[in-house]
Protein backbone atom coordinates (compact mmCIF):
# COMPACT_ATOMS: atom_id res chain seq x y z
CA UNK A 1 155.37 88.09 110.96
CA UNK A 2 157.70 85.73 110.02
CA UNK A 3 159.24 87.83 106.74
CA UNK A 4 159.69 91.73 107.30
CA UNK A 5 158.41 94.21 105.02
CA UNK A 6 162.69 94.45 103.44
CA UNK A 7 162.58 90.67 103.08
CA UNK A 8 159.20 90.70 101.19
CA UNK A 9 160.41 93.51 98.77
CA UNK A 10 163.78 92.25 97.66
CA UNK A 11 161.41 88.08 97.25
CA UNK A 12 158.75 90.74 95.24
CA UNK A 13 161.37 91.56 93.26
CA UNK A 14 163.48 88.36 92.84
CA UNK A 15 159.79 87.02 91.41
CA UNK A 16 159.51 90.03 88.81
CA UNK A 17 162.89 89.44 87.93
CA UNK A 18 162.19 85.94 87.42
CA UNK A 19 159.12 86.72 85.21
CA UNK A 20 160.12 89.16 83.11
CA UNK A 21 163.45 87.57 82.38
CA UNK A 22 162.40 84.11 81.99
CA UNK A 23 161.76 82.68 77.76
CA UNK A 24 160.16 79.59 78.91
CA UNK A 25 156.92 80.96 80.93
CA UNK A 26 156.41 83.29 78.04
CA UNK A 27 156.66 80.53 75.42
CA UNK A 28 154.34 78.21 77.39
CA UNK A 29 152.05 81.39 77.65
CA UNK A 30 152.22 81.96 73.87
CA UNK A 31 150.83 78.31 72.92
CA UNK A 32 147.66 79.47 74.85
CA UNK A 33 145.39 81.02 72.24
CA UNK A 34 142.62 83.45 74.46
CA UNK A 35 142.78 84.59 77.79
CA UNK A 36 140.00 86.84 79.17
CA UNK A 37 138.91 87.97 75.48
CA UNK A 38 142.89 89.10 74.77
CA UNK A 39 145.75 87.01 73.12
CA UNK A 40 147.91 84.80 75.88
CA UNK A 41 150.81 86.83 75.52
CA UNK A 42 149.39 89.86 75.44
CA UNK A 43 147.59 89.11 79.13
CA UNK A 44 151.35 87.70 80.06
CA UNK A 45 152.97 91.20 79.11
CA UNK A 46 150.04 93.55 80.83
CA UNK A 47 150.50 91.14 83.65
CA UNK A 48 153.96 91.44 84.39
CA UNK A 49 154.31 94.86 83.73
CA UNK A 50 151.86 95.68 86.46
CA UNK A 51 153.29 93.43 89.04
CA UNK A 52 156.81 95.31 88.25
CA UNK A 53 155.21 98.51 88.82
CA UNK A 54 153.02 97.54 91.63
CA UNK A 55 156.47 96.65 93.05
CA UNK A 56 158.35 99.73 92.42
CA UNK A 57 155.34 101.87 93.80
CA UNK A 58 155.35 99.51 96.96
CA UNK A 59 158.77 100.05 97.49
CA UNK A 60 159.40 103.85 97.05
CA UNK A 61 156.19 104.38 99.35
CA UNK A 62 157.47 102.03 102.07
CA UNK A 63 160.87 103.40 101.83
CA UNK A 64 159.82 107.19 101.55
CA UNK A 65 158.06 106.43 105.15
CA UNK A 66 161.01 104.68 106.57
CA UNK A 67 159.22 101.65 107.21
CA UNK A 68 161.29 99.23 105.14
């Protein structure tokens, strides 16, 4: 495997970071109208917020088995 399970967490989180702190993706989202039946931005926010938490859960469990 070419990235180890450290390396993949800390590029997971450098592309949650980048998400959730970045105006321009959001603003380009907003100019959508519908996406899957919900507002654009809406889907954005759910969307992020799970990939941060997906994330965090990732990481605690990898790290609570001493595998990262």
């Amino acid at each position: 495997m070419i990235l180890n399970r450290l390396s993949l967490i800390k590029l997971w989180f450098m592309v949650d970071a980048i998400l959730a702190l970045t105006p321009p993706i959001y603003w380009w989202v907003n100019k959508q109208s519908v996406f899957l039946g919900l507002p654009a931005n809406l889907g954005y926010f759910l969307f992020v917020s799970v990939c941060i938490t997906a994330s965090v859960v990732v990481a605690y469990c990898l790290d609570s088995e001493g595998k990262a």
